[in-house]
PDB file of N, CA and C in Angstrom:
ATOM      1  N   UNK A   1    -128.131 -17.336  80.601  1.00  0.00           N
ATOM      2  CA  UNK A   1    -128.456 -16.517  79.449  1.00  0.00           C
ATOM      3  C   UNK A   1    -129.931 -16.128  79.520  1.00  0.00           C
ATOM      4  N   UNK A   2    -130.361 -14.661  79.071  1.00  0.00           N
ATOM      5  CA  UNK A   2    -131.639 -14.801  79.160  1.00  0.00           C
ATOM      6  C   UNK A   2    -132.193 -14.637  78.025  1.00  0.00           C
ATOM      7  N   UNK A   3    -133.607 -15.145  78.584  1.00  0.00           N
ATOM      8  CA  UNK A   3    -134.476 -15.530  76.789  1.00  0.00           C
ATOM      9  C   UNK A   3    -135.006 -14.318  76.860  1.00  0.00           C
ATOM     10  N   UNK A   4    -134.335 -13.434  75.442  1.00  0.00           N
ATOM     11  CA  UNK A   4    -135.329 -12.421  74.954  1.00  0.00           C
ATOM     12  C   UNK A   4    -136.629 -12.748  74.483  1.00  0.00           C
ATOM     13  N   UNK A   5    -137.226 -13.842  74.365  1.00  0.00           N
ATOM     14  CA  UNK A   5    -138.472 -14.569  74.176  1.00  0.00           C
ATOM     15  C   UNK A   5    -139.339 -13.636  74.848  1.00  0.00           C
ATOM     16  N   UNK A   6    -139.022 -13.783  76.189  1.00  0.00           N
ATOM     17  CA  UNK A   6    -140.121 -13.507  77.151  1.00  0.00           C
ATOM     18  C   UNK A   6    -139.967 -11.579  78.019  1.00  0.00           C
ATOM     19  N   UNK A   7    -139.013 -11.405  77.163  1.00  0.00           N
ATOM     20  CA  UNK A   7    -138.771  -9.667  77.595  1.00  0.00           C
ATOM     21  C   UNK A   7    -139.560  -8.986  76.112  1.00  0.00           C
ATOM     22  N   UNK A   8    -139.507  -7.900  76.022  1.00  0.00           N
ATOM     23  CA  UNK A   8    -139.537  -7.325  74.930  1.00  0.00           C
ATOM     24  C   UNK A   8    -137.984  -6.940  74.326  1.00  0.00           C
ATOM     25  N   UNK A   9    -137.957  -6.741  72.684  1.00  0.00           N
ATOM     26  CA  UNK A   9    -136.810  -7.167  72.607  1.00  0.00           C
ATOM     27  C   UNK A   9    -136.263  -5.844  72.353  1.00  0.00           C
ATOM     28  N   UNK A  10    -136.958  -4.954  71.904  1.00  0.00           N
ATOM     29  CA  UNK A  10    -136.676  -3.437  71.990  1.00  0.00           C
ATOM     30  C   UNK A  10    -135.989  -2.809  72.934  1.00  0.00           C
ATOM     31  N   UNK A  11    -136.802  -3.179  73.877  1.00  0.00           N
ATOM     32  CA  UNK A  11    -136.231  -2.624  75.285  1.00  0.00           C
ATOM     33  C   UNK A  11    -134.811  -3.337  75.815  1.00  0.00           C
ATOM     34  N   UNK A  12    -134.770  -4.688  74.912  1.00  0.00           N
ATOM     35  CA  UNK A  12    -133.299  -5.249  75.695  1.00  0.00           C
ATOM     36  C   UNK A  12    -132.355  -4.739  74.812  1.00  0.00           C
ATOM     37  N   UNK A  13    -132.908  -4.362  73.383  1.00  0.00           N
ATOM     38  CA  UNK A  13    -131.773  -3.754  72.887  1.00  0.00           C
ATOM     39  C   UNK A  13    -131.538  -2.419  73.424  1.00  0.00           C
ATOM     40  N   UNK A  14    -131.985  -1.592  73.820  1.00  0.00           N
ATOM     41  CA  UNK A  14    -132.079  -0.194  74.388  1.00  0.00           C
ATOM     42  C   UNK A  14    -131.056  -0.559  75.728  1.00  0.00           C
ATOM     43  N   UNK A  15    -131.373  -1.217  76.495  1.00  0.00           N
ATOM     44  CA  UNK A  15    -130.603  -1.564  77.414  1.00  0.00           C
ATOM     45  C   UNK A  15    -129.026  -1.886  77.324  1.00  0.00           C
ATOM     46  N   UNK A  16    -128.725  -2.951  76.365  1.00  0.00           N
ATOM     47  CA  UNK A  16    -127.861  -2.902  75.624  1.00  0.00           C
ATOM     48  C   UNK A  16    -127.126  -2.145  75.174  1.00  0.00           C
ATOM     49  N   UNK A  17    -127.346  -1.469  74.746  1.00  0.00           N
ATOM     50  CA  UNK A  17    -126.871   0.010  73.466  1.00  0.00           C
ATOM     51  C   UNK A  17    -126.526   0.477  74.909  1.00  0.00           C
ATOM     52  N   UNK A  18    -126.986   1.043  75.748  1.00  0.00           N
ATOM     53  CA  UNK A  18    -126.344   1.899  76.918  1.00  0.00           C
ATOM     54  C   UNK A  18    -125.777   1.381  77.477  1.00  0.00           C
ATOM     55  N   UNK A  19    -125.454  -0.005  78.231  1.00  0.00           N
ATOM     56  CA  UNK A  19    -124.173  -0.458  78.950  1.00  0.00           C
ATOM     57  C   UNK A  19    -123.294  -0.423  77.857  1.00  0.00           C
ATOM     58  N   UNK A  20    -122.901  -0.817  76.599  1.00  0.00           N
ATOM     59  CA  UNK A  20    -121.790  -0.461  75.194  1.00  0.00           C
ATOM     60  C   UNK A  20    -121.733   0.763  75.127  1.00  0.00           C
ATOM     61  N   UNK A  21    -122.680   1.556  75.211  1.00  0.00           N
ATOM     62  CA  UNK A  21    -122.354   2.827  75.167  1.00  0.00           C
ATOM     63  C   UNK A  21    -121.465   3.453  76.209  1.00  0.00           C
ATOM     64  N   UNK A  22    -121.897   3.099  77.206  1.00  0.00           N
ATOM     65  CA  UNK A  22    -121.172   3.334  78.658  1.00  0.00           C
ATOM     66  C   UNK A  22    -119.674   2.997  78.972  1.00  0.00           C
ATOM     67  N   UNK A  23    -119.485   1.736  78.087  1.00  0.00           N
ATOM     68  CA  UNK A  23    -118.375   1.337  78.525  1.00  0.00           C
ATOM     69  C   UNK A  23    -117.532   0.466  77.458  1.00  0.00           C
ATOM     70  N   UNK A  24    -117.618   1.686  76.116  1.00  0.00           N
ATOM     71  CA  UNK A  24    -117.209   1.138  74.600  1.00  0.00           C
ATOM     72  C   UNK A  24    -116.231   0.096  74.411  1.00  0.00           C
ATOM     73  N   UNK A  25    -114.838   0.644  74.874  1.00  0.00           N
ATOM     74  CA  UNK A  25    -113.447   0.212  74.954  1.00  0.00           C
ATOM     75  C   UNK A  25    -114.012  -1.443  75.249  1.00  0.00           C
ATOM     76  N   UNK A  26    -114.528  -1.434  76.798  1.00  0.00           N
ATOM     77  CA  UNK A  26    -114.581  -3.029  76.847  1.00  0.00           C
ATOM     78  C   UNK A  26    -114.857  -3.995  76.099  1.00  0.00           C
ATOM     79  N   UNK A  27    -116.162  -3.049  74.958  1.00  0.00           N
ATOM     80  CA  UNK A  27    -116.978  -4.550  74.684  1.00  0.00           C
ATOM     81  C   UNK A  27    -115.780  -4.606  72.891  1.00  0.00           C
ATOM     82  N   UNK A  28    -115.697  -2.998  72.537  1.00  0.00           N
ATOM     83  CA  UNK A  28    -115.403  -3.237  71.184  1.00  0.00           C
ATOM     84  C   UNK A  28    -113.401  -3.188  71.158  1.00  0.00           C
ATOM     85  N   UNK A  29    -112.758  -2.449  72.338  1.00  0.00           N
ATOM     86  CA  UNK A  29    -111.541  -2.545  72.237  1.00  0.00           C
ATOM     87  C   UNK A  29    -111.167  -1.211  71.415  1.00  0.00           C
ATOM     88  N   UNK A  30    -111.784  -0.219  71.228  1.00  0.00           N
ATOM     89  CA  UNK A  30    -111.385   0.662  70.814  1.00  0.00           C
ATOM     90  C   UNK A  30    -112.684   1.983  70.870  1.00  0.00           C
ATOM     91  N   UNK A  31    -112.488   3.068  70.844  1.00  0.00           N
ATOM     92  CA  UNK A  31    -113.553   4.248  70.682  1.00  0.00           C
ATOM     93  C   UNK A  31    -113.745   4.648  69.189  1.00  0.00           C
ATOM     94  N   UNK A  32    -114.228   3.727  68.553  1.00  0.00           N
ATOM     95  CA  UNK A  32    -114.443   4.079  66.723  1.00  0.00           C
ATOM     96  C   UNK A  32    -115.779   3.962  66.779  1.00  0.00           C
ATOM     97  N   UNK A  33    -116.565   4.634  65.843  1.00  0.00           N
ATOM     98  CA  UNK A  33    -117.894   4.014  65.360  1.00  0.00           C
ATOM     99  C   UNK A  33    -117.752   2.856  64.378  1.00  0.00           C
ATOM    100  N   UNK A  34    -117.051   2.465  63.851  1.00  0.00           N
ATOM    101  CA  UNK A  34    -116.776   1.466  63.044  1.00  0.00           C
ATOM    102  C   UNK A  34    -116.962   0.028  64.004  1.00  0.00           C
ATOM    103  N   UNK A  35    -116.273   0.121  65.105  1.00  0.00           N
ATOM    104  CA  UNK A  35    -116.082  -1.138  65.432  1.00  0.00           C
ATOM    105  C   UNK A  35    -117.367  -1.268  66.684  1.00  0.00           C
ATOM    106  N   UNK A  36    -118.003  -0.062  66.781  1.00  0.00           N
ATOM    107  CA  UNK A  36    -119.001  -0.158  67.796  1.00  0.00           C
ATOM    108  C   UNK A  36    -120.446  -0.383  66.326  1.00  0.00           C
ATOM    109  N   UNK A  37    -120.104   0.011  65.020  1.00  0.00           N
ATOM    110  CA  UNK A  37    -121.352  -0.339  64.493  1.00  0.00           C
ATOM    111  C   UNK A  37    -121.172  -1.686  64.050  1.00  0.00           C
ATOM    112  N   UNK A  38    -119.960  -2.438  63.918  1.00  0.00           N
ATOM    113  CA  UNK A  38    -119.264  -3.763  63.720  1.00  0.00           C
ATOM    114  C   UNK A  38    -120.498  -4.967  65.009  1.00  0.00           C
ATOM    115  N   UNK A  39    -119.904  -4.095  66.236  1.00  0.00           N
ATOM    116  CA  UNK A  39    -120.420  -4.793  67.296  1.00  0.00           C
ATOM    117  C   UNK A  39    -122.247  -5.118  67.415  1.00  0.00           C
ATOM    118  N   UNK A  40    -122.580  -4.082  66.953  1.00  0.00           N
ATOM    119  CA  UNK A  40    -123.627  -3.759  66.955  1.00  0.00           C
ATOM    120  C   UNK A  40    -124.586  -4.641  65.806  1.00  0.00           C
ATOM    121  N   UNK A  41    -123.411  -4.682  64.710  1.00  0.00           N
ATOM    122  CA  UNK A  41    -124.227  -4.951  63.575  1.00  0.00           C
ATOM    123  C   UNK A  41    -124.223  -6.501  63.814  1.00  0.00           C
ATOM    124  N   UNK A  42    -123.531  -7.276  64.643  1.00  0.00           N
ATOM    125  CA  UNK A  42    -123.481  -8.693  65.001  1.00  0.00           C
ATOM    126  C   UNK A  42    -124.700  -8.980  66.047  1.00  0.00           C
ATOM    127  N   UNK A  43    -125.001  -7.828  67.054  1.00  0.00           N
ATOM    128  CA  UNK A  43    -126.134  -7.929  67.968  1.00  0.00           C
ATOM    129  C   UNK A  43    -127.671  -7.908  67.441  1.00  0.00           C
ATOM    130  N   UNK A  44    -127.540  -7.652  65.904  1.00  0.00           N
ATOM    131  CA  UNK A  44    -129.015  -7.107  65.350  1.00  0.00           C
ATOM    132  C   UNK A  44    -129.059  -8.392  64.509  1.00  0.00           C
ATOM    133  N   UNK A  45    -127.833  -8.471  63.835  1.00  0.00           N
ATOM    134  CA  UNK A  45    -128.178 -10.134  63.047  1.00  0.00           C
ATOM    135  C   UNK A  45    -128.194 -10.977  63.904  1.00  0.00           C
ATOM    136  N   UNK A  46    -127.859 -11.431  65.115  1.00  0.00           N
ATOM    137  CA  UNK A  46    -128.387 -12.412  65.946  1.00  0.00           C
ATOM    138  C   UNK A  46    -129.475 -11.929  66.295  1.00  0.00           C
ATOM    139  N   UNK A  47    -130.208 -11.380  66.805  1.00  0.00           N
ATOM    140  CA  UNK A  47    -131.555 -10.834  67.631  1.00  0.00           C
ATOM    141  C   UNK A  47    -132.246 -11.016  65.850  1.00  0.00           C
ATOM    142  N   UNK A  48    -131.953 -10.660  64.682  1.00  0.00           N
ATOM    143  CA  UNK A  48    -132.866 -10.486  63.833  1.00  0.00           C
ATOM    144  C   UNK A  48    -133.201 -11.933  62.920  1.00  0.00           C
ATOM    145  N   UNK A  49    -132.011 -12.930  63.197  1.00  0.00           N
ATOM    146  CA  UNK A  49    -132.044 -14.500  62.944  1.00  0.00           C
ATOM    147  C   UNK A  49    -133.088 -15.260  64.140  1.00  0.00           C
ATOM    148  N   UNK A  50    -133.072 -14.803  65.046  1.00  0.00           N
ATOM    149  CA  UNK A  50    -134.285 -15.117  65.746  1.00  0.00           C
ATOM    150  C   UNK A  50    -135.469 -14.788  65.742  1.00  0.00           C
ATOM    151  N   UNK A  51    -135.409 -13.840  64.990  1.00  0.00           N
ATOM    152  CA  UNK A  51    -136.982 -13.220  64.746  1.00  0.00           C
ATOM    153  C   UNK A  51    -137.314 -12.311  65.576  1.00  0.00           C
ATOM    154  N   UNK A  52    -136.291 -11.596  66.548  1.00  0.00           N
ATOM    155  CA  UNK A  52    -136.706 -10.826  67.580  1.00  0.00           C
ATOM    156  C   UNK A  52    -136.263  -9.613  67.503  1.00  0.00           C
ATOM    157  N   UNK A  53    -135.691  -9.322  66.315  1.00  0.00           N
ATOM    158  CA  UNK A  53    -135.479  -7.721  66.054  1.00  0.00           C
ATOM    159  C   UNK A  53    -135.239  -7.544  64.671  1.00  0.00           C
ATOM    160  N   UNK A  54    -136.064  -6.721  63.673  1.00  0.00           N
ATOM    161  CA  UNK A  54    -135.289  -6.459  62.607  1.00  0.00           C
ATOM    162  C   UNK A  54    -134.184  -4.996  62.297  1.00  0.00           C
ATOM    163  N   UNK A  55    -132.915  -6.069  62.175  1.00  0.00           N
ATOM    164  CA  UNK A  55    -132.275  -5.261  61.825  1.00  0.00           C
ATOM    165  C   UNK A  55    -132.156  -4.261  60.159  1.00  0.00           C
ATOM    166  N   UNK A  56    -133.052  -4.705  59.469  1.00  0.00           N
ATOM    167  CA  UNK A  56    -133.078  -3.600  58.658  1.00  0.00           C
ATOM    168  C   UNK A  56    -134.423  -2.418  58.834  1.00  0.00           C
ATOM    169  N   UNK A  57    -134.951  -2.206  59.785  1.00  0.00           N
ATOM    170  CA  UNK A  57    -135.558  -1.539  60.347  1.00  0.00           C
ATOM    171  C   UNK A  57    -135.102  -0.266  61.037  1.00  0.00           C
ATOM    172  N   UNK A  58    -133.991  -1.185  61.580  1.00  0.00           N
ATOM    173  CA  UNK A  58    -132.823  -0.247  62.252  1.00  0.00           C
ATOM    174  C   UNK A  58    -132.251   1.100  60.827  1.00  0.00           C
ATOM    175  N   UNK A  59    -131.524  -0.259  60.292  1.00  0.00           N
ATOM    176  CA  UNK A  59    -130.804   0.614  59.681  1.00  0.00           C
ATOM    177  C   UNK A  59    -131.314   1.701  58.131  1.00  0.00           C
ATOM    178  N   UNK A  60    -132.446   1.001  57.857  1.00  0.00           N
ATOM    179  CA  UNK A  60    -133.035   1.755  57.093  1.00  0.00           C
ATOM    180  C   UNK A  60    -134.080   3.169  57.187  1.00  0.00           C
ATOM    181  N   UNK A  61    -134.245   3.286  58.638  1.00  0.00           N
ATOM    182  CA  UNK A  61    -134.404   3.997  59.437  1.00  0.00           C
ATOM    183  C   UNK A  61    -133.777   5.341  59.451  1.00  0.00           C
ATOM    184  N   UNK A  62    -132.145   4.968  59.442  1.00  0.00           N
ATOM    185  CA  UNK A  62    -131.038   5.866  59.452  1.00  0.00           C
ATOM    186  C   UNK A  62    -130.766   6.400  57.968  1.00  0.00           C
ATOM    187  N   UNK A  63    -130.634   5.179  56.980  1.00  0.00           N
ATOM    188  CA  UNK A  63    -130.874   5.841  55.878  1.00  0.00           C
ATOM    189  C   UNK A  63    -131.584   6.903  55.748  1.00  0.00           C
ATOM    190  N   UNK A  64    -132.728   6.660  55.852  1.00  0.00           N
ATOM    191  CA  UNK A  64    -133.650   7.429  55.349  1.00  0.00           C
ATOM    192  C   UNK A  64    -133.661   9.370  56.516  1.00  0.00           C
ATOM    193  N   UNK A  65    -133.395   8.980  57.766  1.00  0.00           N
ATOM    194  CA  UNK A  65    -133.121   9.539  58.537  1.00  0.00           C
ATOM    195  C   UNK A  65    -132.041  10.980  57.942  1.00  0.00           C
ATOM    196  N   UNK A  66    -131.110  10.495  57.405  1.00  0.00           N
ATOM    197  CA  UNK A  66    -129.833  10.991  56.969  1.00  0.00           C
ATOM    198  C   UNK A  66    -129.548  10.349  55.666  1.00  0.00           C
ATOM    199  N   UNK A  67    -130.133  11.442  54.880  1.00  0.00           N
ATOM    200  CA  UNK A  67    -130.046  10.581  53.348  1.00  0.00           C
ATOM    201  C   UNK A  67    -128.987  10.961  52.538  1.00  0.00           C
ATOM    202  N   UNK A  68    -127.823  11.795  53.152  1.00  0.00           N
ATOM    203  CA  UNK A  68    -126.828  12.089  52.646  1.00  0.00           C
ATOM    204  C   UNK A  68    -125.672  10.758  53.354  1.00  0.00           C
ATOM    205  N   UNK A  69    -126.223   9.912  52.588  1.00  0.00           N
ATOM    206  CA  UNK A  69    -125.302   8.631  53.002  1.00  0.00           C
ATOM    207  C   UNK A  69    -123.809   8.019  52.155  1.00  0.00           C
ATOM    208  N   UNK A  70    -124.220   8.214  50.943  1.00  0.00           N
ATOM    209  CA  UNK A  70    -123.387   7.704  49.775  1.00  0.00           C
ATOM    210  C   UNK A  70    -123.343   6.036  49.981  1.00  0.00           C
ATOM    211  N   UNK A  71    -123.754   5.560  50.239  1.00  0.00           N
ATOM    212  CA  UNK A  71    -123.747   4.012  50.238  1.00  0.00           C
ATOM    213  C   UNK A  71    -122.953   3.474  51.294  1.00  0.00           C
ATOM    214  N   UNK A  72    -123.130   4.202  52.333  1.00  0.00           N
ATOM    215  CA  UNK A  72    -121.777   4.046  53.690  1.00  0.00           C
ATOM    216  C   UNK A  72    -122.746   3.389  54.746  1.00  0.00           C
ATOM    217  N   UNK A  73    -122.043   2.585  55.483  1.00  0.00           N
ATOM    218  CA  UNK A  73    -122.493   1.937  56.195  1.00  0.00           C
ATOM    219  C   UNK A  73    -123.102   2.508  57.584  1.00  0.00           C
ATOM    220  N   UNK A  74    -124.448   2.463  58.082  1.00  0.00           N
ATOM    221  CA  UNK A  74    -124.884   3.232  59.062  1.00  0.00           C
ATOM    222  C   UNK A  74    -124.035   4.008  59.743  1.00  0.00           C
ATOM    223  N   UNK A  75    -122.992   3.434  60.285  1.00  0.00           N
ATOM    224  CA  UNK A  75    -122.235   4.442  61.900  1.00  0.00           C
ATOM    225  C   UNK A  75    -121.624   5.197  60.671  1.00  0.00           C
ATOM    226  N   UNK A  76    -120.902   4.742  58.962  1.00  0.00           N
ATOM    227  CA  UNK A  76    -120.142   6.161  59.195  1.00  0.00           C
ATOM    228  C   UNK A  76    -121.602   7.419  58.186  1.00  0.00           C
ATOM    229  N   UNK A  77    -122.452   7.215  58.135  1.00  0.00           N
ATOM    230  CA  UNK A  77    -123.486   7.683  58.056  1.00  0.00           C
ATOM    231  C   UNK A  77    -123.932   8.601  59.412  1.00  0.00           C
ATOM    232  N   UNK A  78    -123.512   8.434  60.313  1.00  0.00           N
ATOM    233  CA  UNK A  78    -123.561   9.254  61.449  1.00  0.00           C
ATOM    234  C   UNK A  78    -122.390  10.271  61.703  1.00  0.00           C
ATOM    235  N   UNK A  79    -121.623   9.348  61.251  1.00  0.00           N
ATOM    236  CA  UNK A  79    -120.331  10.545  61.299  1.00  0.00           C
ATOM    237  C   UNK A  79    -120.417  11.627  60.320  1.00  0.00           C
ATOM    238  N   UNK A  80    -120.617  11.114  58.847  1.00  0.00           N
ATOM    239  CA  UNK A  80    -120.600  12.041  57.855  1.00  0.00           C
ATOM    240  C   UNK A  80    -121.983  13.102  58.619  1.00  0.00           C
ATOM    241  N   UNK A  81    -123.241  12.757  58.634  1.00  0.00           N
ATOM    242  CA  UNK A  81    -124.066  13.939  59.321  1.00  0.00           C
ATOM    243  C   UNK A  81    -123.874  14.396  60.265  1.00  0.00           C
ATOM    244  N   UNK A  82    -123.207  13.938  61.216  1.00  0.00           N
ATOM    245  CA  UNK A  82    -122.926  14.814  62.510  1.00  0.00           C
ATOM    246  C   UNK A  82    -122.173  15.481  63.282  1.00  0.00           C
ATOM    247  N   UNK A  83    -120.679  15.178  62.010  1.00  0.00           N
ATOM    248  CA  UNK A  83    -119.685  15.605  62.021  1.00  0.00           C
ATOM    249  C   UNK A  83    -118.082  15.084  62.316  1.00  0.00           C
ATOM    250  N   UNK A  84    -118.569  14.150  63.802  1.00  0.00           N
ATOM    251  CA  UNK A  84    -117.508  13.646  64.318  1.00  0.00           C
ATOM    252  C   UNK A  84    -117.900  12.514  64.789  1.00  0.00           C
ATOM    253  N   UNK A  85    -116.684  11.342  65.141  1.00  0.00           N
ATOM    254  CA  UNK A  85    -116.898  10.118  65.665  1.00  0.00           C
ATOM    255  C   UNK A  85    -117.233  10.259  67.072  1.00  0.00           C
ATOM    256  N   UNK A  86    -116.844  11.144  67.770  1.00  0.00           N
ATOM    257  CA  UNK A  86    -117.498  11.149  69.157  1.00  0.00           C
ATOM    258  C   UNK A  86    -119.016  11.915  69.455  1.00  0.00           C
ATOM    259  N   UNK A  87    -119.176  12.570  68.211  1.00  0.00           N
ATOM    260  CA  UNK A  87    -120.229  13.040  68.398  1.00  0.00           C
ATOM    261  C   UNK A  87    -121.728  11.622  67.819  1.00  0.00           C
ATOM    262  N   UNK A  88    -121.180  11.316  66.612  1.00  0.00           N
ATOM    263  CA  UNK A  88    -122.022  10.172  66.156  1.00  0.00           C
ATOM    264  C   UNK A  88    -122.146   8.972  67.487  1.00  0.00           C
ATOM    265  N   UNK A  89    -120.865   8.851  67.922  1.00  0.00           N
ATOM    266  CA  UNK A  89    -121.254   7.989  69.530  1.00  0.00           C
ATOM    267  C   UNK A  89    -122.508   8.259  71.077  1.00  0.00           C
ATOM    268  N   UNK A  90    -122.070   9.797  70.769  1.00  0.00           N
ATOM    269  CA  UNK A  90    -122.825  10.697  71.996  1.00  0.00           C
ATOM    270  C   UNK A  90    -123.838  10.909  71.852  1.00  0.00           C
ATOM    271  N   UNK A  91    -124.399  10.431  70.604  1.00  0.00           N
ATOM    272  CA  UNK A  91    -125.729  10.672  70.021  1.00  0.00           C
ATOM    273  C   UNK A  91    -126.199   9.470  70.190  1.00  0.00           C
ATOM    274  N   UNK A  92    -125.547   8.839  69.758  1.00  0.00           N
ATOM    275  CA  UNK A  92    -126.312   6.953  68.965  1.00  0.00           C
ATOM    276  C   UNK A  92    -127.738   6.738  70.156  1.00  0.00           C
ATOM    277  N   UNK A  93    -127.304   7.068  71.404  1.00  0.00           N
ATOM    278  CA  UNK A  93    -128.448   6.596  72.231  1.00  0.00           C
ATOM    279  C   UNK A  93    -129.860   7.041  71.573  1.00  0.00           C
ATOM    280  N   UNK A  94    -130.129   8.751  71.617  1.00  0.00           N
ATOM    281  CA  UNK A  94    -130.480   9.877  71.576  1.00  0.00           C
ATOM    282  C   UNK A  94    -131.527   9.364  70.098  1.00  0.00           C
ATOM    283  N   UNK A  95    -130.559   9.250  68.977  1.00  0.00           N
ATOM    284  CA  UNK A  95    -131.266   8.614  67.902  1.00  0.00           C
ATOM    285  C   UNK A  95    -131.608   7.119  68.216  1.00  0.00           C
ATOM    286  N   UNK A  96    -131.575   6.526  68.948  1.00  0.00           N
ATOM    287  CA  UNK A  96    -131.930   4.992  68.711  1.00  0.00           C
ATOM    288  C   UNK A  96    -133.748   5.394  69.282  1.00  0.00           C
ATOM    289  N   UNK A  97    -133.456   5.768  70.440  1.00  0.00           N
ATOM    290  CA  UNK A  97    -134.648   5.925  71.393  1.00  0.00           C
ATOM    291  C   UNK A  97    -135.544   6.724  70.137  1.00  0.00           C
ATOM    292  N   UNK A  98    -135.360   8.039  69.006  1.00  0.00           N
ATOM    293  CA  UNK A  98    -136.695   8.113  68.310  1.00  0.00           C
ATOM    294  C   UNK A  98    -137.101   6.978  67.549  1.00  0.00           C
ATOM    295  N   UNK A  99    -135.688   6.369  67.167  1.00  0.00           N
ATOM    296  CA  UNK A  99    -136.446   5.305  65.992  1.00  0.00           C
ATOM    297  C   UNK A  99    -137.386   4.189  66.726  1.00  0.00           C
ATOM    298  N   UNK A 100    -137.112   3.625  67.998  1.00  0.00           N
ATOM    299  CA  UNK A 100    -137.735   3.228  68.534  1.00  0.00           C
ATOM    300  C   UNK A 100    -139.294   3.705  69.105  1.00  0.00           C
ATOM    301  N   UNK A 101    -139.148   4.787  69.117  1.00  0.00           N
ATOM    302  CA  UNK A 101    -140.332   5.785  69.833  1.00  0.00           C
ATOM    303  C   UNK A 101    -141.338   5.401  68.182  1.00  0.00           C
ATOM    304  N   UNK A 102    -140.760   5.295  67.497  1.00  0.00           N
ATOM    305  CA  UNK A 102    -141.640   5.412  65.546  1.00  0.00           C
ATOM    306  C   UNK A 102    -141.343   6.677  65.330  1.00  0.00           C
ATOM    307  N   UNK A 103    -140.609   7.244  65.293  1.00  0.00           N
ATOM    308  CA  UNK A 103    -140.868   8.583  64.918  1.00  0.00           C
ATOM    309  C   UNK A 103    -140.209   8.707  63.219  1.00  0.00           C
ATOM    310  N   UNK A 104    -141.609   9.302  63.140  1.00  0.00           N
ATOM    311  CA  UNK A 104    -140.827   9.750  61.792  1.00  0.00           C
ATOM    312  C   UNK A 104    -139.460   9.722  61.203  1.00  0.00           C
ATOM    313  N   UNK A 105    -138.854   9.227  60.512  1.00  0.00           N
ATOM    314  CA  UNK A 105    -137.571   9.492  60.175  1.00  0.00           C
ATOM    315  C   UNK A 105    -137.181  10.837  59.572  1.00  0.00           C
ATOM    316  N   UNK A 106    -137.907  11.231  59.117  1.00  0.00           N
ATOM    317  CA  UNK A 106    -138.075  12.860  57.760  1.00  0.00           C
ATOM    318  C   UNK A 106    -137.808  13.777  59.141  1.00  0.00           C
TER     319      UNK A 106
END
């Protein structure tokens, strides 16, 4: 196992996000954003119980990002703005990398 201790943890999540991205079916068993933000949302509360990523950073990010949310949970917050579940997938990289970059959310 390796210690995100000694990597940066940004970058292992970035890394992350693209092999799942790459190869959805395996990790989540299906092509939904639901069960890939399911998956996801288990990878940020572990990384964020360690202190090595906050996951409401992430997701408040997106809020604010896309504020036509209605109280929906990030991925279908991507769907509702972007139209479709494969499109909110084909993106997810695309948006992770600005929030990471800091970019403005507005």
């Amino acid at each position: 196992m390796k210690d995100l201790r000694s990597s940066d943890p940004y970058q292992e999540f970035s890394r992350q996000l693209e092999m799942i991205c790459a190869r959805q079916g395996m990790y989540t068993g299906d092509h939904k954003i639901a069960s890939l933000a399911i998956y996801m949302d288990g990878m940020f509360h572990g990384m964020d119980i360690c202190g090595l990523f906050s996951y409401s950073d992430w997701r408040d990010w997106i809020y604010k990002r896309f504020p036509n949310n209605k109280g929906c949970g990030w991925g279908e917050v991507l769907v509702m703005n972007l139209g479709s579940e494969s499109e909110a997938i084909k993106n997810l990289l695309a948006i992770e990398k600005r929030q990471a970059s800091g970019e403005d959310c507005r």
